[in-house]
C-alpha atoms as a PDB file:
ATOM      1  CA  UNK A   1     -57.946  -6.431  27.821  1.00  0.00           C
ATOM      2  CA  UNK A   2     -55.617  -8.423  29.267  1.00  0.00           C
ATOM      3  CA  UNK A   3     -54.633 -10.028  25.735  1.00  0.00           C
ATOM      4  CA  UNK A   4     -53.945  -6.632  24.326  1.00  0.00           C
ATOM      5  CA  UNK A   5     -51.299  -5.544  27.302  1.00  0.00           C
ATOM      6  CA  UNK A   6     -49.941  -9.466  26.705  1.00  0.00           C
ATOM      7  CA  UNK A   7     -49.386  -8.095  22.505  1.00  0.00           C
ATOM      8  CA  UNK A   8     -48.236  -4.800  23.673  1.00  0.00           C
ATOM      9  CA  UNK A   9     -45.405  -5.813  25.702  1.00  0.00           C
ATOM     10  CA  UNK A  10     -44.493  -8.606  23.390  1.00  0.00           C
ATOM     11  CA  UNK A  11     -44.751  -6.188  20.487  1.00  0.00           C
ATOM     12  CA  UNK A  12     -42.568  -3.738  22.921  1.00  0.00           C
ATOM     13  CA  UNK A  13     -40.236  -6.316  23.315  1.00  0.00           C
ATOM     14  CA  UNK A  14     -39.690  -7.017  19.976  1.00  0.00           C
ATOM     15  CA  UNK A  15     -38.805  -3.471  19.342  1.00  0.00           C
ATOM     16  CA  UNK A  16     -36.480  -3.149  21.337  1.00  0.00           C
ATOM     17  CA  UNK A  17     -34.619  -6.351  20.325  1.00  0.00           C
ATOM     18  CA  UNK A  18     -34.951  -4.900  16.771  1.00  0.00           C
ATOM     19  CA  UNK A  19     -33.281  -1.689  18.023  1.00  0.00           C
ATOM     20  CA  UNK A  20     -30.560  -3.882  19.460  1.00  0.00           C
ATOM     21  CA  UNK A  21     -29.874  -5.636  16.242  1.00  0.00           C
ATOM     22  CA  UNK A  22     -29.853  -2.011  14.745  1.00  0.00           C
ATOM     23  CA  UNK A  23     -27.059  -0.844  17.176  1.00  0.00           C
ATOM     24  CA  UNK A  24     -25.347  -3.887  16.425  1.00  0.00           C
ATOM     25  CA  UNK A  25     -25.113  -3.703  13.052  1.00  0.00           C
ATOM     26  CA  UNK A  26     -24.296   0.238  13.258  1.00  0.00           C
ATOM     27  CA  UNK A  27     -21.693  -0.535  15.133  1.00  0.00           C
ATOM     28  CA  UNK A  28     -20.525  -3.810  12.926  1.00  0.00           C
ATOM     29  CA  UNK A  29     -20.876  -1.041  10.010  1.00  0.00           C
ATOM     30  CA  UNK A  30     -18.355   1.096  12.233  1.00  0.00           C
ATOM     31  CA  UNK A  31     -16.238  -0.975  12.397  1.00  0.00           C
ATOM     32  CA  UNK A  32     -16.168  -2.165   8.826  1.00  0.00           C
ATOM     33  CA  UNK A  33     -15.285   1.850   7.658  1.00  0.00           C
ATOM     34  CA  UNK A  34     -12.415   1.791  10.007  1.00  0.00           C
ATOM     35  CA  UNK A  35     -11.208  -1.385   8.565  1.00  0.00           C
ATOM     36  CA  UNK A  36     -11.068   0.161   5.259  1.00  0.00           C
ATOM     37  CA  UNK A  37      -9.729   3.849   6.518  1.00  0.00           C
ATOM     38  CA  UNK A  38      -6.677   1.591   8.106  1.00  0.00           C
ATOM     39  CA  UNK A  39      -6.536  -0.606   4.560  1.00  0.00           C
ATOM     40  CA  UNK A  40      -6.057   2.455   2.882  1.00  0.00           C
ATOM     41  CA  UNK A  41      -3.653   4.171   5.147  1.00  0.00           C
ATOM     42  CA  UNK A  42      -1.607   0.664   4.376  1.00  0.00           C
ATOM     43  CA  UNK A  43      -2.353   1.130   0.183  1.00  0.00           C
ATOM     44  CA  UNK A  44      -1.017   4.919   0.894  1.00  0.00           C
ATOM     45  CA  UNK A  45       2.051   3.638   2.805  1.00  0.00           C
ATOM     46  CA  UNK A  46       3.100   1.138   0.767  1.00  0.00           C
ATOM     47  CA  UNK A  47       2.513   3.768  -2.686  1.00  0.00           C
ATOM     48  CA  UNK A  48       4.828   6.181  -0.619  1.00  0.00           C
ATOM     49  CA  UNK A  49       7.407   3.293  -0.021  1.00  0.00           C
ATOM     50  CA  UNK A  50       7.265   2.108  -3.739  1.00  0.00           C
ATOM     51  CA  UNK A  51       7.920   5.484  -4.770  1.00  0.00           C
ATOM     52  CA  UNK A  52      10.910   6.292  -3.023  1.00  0.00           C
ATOM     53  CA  UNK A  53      11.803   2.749  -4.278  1.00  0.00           C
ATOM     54  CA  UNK A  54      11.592   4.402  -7.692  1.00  0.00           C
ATOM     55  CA  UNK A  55      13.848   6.936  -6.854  1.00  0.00           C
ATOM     56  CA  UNK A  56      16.306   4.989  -5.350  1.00  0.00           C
ATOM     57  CA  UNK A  57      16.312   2.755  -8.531  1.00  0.00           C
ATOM     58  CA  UNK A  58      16.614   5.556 -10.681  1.00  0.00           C
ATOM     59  CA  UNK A  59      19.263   7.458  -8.679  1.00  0.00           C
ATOM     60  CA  UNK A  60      21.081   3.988  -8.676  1.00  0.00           C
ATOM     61  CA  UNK A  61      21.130   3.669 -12.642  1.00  0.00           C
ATOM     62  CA  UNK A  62      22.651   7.392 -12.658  1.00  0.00           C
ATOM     63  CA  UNK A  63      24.751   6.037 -10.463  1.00  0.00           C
ATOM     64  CA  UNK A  64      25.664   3.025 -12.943  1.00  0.00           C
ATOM     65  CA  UNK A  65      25.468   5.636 -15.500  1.00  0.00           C
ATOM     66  CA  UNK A  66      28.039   8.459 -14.290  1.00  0.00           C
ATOM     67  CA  UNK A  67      30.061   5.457 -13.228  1.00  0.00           C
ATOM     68  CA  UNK A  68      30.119   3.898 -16.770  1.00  0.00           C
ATOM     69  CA  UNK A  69      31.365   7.371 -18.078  1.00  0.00           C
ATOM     70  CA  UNK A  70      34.460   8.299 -15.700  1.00  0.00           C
ATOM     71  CA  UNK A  71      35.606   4.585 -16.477  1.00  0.00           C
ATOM     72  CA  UNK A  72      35.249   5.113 -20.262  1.00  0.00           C
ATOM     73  CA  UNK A  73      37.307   8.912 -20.090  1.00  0.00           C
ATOM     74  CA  UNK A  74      39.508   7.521 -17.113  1.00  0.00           C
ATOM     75  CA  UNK A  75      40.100   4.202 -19.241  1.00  0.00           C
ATOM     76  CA  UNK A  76      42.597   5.129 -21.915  1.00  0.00           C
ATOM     77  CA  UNK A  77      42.339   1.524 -23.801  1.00  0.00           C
ATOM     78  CA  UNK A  78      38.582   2.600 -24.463  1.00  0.00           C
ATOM     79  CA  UNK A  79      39.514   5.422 -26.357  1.00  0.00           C
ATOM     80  CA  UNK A  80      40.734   3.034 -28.826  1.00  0.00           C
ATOM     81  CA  UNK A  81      38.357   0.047 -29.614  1.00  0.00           C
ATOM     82  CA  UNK A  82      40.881  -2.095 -31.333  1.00  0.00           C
ATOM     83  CA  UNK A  83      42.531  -2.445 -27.573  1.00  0.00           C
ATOM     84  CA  UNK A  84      39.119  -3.101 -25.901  1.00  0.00           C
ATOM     85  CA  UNK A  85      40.455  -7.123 -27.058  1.00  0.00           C
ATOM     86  CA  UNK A  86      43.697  -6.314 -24.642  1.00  0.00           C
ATOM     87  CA  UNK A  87      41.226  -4.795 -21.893  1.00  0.00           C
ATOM     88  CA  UNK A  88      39.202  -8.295 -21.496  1.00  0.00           C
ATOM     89  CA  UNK A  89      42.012 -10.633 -23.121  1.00  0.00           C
ATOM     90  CA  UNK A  90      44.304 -10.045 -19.485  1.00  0.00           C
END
């Protein structure tokens, strides 16, 4: 009888070092999820910040654009492309 109390603790033992290496890896799995929640708070940021990139880009170009315009009405040897040579020739 002896034996068996010797196999019951043992086996009780091993249990319970089985349920440690259970809440270990729960808690290594834990982890993990909140490494990937923060990753893809990062992937979110960094979408946001490429978007207003986007719209800074484009507002830029209608920038370039409106720009491009004034200097063609405000440029009166545009109006006439046989002076555009003068324009660049100076």
């Amino acid at each position: 009888m002896d034996e068996s109390l010797i196999l019951a603790d043992e086996s009780l033992i091993l249990v319970d070092e089985s349920l440690i290496l259970v809440d270990e890896s729960l808690i290594l799995a834990d982890e993990s999820l909140i490494l990937v929640d923060e990753s893809l708070i990062l992937v979110n940021e960094s979408l946001i910040l490429a978007d207003e990139s986007l719209i800074l880009v484009n507002e830029s170009l209608i920038l370039v654009n409106e720009s491009l315009i004034l200097f063609y009405f405000f440029s009166p040897c545009l109006h006439d492309f046989s002076s555009l040579k003068n324009l660049f020739s100076n």
